[in-house]
Protein backbone atom coordinates (compact mmCIF):
# COMPACT_ATOMS: atom_id res chain seq x y z
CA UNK A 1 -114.48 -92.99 42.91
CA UNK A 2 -113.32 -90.58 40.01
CA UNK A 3 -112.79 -87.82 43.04
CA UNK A 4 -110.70 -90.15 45.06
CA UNK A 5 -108.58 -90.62 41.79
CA UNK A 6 -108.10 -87.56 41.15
CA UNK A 7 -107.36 -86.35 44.59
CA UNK A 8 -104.79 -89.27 44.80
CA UNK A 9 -103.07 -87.94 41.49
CA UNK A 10 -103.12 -84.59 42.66
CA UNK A 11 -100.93 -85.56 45.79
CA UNK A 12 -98.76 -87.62 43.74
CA UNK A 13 -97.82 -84.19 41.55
CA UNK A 14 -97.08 -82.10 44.24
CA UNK A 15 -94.71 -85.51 45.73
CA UNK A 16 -93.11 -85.77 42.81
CA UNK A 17 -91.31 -82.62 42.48
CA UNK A 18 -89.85 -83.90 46.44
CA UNK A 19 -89.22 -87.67 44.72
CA UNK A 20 -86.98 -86.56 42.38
CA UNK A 21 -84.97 -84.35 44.28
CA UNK A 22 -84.23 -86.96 46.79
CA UNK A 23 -83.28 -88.97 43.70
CA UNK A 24 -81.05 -86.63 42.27
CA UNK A 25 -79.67 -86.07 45.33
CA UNK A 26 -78.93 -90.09 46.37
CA UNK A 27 -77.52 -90.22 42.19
CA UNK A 28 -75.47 -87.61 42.89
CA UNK A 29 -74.04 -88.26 46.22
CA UNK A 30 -72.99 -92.15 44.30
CA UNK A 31 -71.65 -90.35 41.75
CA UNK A 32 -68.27 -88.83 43.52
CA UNK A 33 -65.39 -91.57 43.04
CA UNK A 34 -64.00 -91.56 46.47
CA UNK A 35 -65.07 -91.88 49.61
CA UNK A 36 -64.16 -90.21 52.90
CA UNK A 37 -64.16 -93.45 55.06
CA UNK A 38 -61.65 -95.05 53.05
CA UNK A 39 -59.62 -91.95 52.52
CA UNK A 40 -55.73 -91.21 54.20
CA UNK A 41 -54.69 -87.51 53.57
CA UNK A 42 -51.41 -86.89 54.44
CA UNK A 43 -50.44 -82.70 54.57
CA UNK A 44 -47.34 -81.26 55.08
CA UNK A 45 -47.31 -77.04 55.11
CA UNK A 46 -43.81 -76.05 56.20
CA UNK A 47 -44.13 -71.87 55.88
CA UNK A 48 -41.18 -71.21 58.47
CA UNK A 49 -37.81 -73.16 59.01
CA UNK A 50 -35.09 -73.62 61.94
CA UNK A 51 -32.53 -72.55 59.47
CA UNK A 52 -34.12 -69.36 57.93
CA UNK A 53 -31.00 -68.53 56.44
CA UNK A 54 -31.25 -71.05 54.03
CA UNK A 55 -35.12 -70.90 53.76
CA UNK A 56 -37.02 -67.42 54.55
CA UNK A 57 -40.58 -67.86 55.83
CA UNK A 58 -43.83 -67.62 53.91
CA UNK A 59 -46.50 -65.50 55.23
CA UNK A 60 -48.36 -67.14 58.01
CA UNK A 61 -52.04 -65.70 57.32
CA UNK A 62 -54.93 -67.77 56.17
CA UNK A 63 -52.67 -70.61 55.03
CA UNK A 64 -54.22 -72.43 52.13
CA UNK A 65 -52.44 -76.02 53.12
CA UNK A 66 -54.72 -75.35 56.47
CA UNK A 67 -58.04 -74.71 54.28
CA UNK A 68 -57.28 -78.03 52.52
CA UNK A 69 -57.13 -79.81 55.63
CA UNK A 70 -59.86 -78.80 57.07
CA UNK A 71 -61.70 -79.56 53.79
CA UNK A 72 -60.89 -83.00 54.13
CA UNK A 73 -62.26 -83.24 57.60
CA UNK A 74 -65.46 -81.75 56.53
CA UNK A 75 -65.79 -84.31 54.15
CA UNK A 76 -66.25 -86.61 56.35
CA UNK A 77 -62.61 -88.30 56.27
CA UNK A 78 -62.13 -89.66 59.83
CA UNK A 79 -59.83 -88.03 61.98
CA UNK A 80 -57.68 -91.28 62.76
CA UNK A 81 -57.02 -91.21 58.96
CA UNK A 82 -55.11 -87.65 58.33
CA UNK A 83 -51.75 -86.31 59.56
CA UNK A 84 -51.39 -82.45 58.74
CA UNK A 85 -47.71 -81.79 59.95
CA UNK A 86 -47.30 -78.07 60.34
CA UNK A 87 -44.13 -75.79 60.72
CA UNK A 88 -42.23 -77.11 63.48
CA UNK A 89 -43.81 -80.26 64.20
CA UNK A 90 -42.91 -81.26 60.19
CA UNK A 91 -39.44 -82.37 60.83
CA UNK A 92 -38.03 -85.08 58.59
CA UNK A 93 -38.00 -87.78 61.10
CA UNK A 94 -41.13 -87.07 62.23
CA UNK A 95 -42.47 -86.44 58.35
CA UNK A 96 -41.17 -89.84 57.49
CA UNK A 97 -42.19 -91.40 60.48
CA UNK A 98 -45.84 -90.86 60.74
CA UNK A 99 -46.17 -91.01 56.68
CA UNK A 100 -44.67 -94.97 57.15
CA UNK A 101 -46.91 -95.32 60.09
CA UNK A 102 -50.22 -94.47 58.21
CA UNK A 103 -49.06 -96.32 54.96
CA UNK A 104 -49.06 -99.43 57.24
CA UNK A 105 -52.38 -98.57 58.63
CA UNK A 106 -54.15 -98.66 55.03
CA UNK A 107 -56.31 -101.65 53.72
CA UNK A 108 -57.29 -103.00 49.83
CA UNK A 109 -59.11 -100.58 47.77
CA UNK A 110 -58.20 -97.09 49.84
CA UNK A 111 -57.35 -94.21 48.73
CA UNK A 112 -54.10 -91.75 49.22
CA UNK A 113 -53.96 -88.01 48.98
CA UNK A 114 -51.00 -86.95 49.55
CA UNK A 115 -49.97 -82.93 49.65
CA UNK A 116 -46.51 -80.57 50.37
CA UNK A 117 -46.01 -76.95 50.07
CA UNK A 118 -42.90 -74.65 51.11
CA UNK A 119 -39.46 -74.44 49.58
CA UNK A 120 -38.16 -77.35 47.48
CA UNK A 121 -34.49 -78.18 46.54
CA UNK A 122 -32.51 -80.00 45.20
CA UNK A 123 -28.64 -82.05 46.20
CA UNK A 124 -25.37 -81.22 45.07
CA UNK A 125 -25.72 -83.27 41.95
CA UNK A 126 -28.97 -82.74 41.37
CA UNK A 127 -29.83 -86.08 41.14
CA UNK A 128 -32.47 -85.57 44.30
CA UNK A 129 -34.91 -83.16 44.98
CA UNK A 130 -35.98 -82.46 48.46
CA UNK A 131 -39.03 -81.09 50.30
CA UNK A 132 -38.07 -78.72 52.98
CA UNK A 133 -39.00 -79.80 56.19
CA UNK A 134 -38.74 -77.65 59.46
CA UNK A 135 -35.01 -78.79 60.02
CA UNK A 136 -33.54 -79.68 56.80
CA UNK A 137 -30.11 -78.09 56.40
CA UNK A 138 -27.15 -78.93 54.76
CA UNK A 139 -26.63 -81.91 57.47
CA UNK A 140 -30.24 -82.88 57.43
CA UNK A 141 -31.80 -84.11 54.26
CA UNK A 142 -35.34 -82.85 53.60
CA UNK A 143 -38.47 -85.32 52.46
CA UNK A 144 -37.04 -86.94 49.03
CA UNK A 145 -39.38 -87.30 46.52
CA UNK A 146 -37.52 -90.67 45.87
CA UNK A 147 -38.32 -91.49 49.78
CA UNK A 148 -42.03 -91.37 49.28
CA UNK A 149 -42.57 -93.54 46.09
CA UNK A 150 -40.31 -96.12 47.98
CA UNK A 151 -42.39 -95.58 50.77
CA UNK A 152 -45.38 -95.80 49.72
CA UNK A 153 -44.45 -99.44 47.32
CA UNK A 154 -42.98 -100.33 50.10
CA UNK A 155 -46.19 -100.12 53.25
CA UNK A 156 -49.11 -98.69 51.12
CA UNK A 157 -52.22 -101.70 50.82
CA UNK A 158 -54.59 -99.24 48.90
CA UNK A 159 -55.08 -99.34 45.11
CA UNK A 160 -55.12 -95.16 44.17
CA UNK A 161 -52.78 -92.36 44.93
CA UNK A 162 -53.24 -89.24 44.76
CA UNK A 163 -49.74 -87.00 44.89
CA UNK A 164 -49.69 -82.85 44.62
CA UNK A 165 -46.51 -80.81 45.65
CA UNK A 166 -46.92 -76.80 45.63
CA UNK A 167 -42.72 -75.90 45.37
CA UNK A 168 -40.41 -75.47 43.68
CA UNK A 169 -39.01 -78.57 41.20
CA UNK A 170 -42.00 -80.18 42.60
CA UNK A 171 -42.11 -81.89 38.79
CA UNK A 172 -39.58 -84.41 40.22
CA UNK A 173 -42.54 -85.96 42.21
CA UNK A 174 -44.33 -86.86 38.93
CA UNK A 175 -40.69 -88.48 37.40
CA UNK A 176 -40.93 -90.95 40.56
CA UNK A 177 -44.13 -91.55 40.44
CA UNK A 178 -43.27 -93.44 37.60
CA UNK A 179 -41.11 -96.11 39.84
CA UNK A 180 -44.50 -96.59 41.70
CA UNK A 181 -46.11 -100.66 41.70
CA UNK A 182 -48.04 -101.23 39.22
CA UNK A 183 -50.42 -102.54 41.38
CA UNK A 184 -51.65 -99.04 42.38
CA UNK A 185 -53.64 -96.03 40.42
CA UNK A 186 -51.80 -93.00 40.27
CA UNK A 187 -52.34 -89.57 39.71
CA UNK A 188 -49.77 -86.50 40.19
CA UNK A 189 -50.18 -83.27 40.17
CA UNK A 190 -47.56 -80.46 41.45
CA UNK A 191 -46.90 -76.57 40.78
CA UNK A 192 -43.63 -77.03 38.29
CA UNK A 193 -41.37 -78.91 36.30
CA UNK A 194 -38.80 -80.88 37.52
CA UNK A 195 -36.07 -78.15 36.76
CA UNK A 196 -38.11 -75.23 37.17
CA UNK A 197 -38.65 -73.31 40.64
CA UNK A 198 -42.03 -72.36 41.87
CA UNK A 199 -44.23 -68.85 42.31
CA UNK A 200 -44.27 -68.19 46.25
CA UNK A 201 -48.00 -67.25 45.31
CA UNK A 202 -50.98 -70.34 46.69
CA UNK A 203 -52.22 -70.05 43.35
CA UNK A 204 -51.68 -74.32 42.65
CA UNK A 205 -53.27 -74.95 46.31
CA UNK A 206 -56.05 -72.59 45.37
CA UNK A 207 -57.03 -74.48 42.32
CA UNK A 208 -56.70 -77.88 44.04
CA UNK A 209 -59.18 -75.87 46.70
CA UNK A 210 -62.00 -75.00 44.33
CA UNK A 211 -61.85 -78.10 42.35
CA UNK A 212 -62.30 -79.93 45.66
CA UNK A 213 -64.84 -77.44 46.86
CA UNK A 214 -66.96 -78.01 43.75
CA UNK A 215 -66.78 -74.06 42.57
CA UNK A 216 -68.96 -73.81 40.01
CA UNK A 217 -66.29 -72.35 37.84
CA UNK A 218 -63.91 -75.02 37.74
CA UNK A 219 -66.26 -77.38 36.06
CA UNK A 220 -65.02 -76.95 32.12
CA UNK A 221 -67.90 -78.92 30.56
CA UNK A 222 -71.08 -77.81 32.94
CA UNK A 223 -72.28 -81.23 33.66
CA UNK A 224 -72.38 -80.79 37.34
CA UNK A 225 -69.12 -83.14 37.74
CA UNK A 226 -65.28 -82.05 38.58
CA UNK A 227 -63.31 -84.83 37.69
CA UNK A 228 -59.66 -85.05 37.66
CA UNK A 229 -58.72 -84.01 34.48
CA UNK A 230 -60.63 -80.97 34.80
CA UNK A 231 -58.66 -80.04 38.03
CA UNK A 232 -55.38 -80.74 36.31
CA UNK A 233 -56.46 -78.57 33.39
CA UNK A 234 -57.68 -75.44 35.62
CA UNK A 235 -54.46 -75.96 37.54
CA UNK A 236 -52.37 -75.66 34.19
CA UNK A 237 -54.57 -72.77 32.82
CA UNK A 238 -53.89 -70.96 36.08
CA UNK A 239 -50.09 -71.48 36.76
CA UNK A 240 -49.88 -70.47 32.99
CA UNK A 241 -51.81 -67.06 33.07
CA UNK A 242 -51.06 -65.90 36.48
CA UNK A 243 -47.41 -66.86 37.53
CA UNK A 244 -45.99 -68.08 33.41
CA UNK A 245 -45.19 -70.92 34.85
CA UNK A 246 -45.52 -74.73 34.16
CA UNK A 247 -47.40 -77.50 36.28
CA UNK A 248 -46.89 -80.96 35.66
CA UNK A 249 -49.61 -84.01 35.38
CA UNK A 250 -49.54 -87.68 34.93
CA UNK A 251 -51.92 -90.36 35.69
CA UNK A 252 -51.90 -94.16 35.11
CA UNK A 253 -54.48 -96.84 36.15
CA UNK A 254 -58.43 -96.24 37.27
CA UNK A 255 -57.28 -93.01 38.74
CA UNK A 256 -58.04 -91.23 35.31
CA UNK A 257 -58.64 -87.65 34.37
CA UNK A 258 -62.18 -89.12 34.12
CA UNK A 259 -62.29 -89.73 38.24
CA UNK A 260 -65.04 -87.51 39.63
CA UNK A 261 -64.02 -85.99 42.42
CA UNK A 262 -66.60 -83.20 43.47
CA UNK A 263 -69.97 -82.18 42.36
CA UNK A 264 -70.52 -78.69 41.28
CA UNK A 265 -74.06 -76.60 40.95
CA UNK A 266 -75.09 -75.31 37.76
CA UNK A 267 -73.13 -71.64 36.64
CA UNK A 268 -74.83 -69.00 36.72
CA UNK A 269 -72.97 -67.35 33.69
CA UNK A 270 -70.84 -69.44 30.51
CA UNK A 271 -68.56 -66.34 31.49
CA UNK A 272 -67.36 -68.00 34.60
CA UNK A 273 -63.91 -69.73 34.84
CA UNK A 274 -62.33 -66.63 32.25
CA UNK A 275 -59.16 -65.51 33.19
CA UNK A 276 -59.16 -61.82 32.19
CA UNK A 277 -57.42 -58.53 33.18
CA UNK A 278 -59.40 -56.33 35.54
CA UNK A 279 -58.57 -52.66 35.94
CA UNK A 280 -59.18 -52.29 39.59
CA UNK A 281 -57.58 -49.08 41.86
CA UNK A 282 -56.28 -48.05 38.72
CA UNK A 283 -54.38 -50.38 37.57
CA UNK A 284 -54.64 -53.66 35.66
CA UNK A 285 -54.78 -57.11 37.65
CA UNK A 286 -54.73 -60.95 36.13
CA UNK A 287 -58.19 -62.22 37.59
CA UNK A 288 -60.39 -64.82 37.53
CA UNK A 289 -64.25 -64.49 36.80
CA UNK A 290 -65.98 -66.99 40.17
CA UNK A 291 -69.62 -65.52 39.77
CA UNK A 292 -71.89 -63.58 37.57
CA UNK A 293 -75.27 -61.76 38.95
CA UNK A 294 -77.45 -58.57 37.45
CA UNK A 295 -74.70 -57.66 34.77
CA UNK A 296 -71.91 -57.94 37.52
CA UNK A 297 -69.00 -60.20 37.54
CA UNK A 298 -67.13 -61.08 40.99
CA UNK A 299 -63.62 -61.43 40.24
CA UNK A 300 -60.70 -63.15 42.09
CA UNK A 301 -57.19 -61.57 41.87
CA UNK A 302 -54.19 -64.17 41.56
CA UNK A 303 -51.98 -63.90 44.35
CA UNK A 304 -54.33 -62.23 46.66
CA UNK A 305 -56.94 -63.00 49.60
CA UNK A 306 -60.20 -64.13 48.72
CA UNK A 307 -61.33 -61.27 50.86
CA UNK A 308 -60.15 -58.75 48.02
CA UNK A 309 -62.56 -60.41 45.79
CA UNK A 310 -64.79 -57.93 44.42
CA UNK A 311 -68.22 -57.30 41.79
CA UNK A 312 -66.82 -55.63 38.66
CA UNK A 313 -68.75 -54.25 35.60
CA UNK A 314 -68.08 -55.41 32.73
CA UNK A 315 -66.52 -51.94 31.23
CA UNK A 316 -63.99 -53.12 34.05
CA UNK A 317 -62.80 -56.29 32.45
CA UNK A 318 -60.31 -56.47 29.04
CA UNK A 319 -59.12 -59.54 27.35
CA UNK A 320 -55.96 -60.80 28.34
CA UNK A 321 -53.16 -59.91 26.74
CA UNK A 322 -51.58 -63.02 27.12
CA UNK A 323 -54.02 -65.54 26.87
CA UNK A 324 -51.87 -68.07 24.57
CA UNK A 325 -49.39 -68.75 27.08
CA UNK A 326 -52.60 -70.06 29.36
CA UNK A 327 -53.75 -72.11 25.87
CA UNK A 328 -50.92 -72.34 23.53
CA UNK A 329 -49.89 -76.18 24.01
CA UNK A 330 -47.36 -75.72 20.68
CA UNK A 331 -45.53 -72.56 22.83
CA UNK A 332 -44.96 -75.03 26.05
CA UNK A 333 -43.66 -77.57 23.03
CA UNK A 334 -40.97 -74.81 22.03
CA UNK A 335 -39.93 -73.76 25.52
CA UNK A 336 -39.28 -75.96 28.30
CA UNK A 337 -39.52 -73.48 31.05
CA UNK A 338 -41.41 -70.06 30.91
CA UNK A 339 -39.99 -66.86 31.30
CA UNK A 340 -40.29 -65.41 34.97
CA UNK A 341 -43.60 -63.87 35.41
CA UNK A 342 -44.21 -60.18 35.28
CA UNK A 343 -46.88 -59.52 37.91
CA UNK A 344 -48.29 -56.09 38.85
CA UNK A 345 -47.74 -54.54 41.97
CA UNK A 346 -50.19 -54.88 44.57
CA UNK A 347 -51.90 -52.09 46.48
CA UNK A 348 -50.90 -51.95 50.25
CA UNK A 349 -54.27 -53.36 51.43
CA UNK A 350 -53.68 -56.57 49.46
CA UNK A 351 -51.73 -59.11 51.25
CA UNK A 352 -49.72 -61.24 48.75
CA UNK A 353 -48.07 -64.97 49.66
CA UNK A 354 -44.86 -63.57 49.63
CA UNK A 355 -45.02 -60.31 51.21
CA UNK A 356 -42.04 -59.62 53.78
CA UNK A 357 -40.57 -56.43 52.40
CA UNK A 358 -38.13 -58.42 50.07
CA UNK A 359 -37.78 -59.48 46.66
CA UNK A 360 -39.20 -62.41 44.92
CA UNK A 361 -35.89 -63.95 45.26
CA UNK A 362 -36.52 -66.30 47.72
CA UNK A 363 -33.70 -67.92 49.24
CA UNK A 364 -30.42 -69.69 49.07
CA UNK A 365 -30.49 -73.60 50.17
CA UNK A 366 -28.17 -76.19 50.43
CA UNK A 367 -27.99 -76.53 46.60
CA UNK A 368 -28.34 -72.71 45.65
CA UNK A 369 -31.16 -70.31 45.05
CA UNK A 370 -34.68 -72.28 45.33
CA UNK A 371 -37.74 -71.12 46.77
C-alpha cells in the first residue's frame, strides 16, 4: 500500500510541472481584453497618389500598414471583419463607403480598430483636416477626421474604439474623438498634434507593431501584460527621441490605459526598451535596445529596416544626449510643437521611409506644405 502511494505521488510531481503550464497558459490566454471574433479592423495605407504633384509617394518596401494587417489576421480576426484599402483601391468614395458598410455590420459589445497612414492635410481655413486618399485633390476632399466620428455615432453598434492615424496633423483625430457618443469606449492614438506635421519615418506604426506583437521590450512594468497605456507611452517615448516630435493620446470609458492588449514573455535583460545612441559604421545612430544575450545587445535603428538590426557590445552604446526631450513632460508643457528633428544620415545600405533622392520636405497639398 505505502508503494502504491508513493508511486501515485511520484506521477503526480512529474504532472504537475505539465498542470500548471496548461494553467498559466488558459489564465493567460483570458487575460487579453479583446477578442479576435468580435473584432472590425479597418486599414487604410495610401503610400502613392493619382495626383503626385500634390502628394509624392512613400517608399513601397515592406510597408508597415501591411505588417499590421496581417497581424490582425493572425490573430485570429475573421476575414469578413477587416477592410485594408491599399493605394489605389483607397479612394474616398470607396474609403467611406466600405468604412459605413462595416460600421453597419457590427453588433453590442464589439470592438473597433481603426488605422491611416500617408500624407494628411488640412482645408483652406483650417478648420478640417483630411486623410489623403488615392484621389484627393483640390476638387476631391480626402477622409475627414470629422467624417469618421460622425460615422462611426452615426452606424457603429459596438461599445470600444480604437482610433490611430500615422500623418501628419493626425492630432485632429483625437479633438473629434471627443464629439464621439458617449455610449462608446474610446481610445486615440496618432503620430502628432493637431497643428504639427508628421516624420515620413514608420516609427508610430512600428510601436503600435511591437506593442501588438507582445515584444518583450515594450512591456514598461515586466508583468507579462501590454496594456494600452503602456503602448501609448512607448509610442510617446519613441516619437520624442527619434523624430522630436509629439504624439497625441486620449482615452475615455472601459477602454483605459489599463486595457491589456497583448501578452509579452519575460525580458531577458532590465536593459531592454533603452533608447540609446549606437556608434555603428562610424557614426552615431538613435536606437533602440529589443534583446540582450552573452553581454550583447541587439539594437534597432529608428527609421530603418528591421533587417539592419544588429548585436552591439556594450563599448558600442552611449547615453543619449537628448534623453529629456523623450522624458521631460515640463519641456512638452513649455513648447507646443518640437523643433524639427536632426537625424543622422544613413549609410547607402539602409533603406529609410522616405528615401527617393529628395529632401524631407515632403510635398505641397491643397492647403500648402504637409506631408
Amino acid at each position: 500500500m505505502t508503494r502504491q502511494i508513493r508511486k501515485r505521488s511520484f506521477y503526480l510531481w512529474l504532472l504537475l510541472p505539465l498542470v500548471v503550464l496548461l494553467t498559466a497558459s488558459t489564465s493567460f490566454a483570458a487575460e487579453r481584453d479583446w477578442q479576435p471574433q468580435r473584432t472590425w479592423v479597418f486599414i487604410v495605407g495610401t503610400l502613392k497618389w493619382q495626383h503626385s504633384e500634390m502628394f509624392p509617394s512613400f517608399p513601397q518596401t515592406n510597408r508597415r500598414d501591411a505588417q499590421l494587417a496581417d497581424l490582425f489576421r493572425r490573430q485570429g480576426v475573421p476575414a469578413e471583419q477587416m477592410v485594408y484599402l491599399q493605394d489605389e483601391r483607397a479612394t474616398t468614395r470607396r474609403v467611406r463607403n466600405e468604412f459605413s458598410e462595416m460600421l453597419s455590420r457590427t453588433k453590442d459589445g464589439d470592438f473597433l480598430f481603426v488605422y491611416f497612414t500617408g500624407h494628411g492635410y488640412k482645408s483652406d481655413d483650417e478648420r478640417q483636416t483630411f486623410f489623403a486618399t488615392y484621389n484627393a485633390s483640390d476638387k476631391v476632399p480626402g477622409w475627414s477626421t470629422e467624417s469618421i466620428i460622425s460615422d462611426i455615432n452615426q452606424s457603429f453598434r459596438g461599445s470600444r474604439v480604437w482610433l490611430t492615424a500615422d500623418c501628419c496633423y493626425s492630432g485632429s483625430l483625437v479633438k473629434d474623438a471627443q464629439r464621439l457618443n458617449n455610449r462608446v469606449s474610446y481610445a486615440c492614438l496618432t503620430s502628432s498634434l493637431a497643428s504639427q506635421t508628421s516624420t515620413e519615418n514608420w516609427t508610430f506604426t512600428e510601436a503600435l507593431l511591437a506593442g501588438l506583437r507582445g515584444r518583450a521590450y515594450e512591456d514598461l512594468n515586466g508583468d507579462g501584460e501590454i496594456t494600452l497605456g503602456e503602448i501609448a507611452e512607448n509610442t510617446r517615448q519613441d516619437m520624442a527621441f527619434a523624430e522630436d516630435q509629439r504624439s497625441s493620446f486620449a482615452t475615455r470609458g472601459t477602454l483605459s490605459t489599463d486595457t491589456i492588449l497583448a501578452l509579452a514573455a519575460r525580458k531577458s535583460s532590465d536593459e531592454l526598451g533603452r533608447r540609446v545612441e549606437v556608434r555603428s559604421e562610424g557614426d552615431w545612430y538613435k536606437a533602440l535596445i529589443t534583446d540582450a544575450r552573452s553581454g550583447k545587445f541587439r539594437v534597432h535603428y529608428y527609421g530603418f529596416e528591421i533587417s539592419d538590426d544588429e548585436w552591439v557590445l556594450p563599448r558600442q552604446i552611449r547615453e543619449s544626449r537628448i534623453r529629456a526631450r523623450a522624458r521631460g513632460e515640463a519641456e512638452w508643457a513649455r513648447q507646443e510643437e518640437p523643433a524639427n528633428a536632426q537625424r543622422p544620415a544613413g549609410q547607402v545600405n539602409r533603406i529609410r521611409r522616405n528615401t527617393n533622392g529628395g529632401s524631407n520636405d515632403w510635398s505641397r497639398t491643397p492647403s500648402g506644405w504637409n506631408h
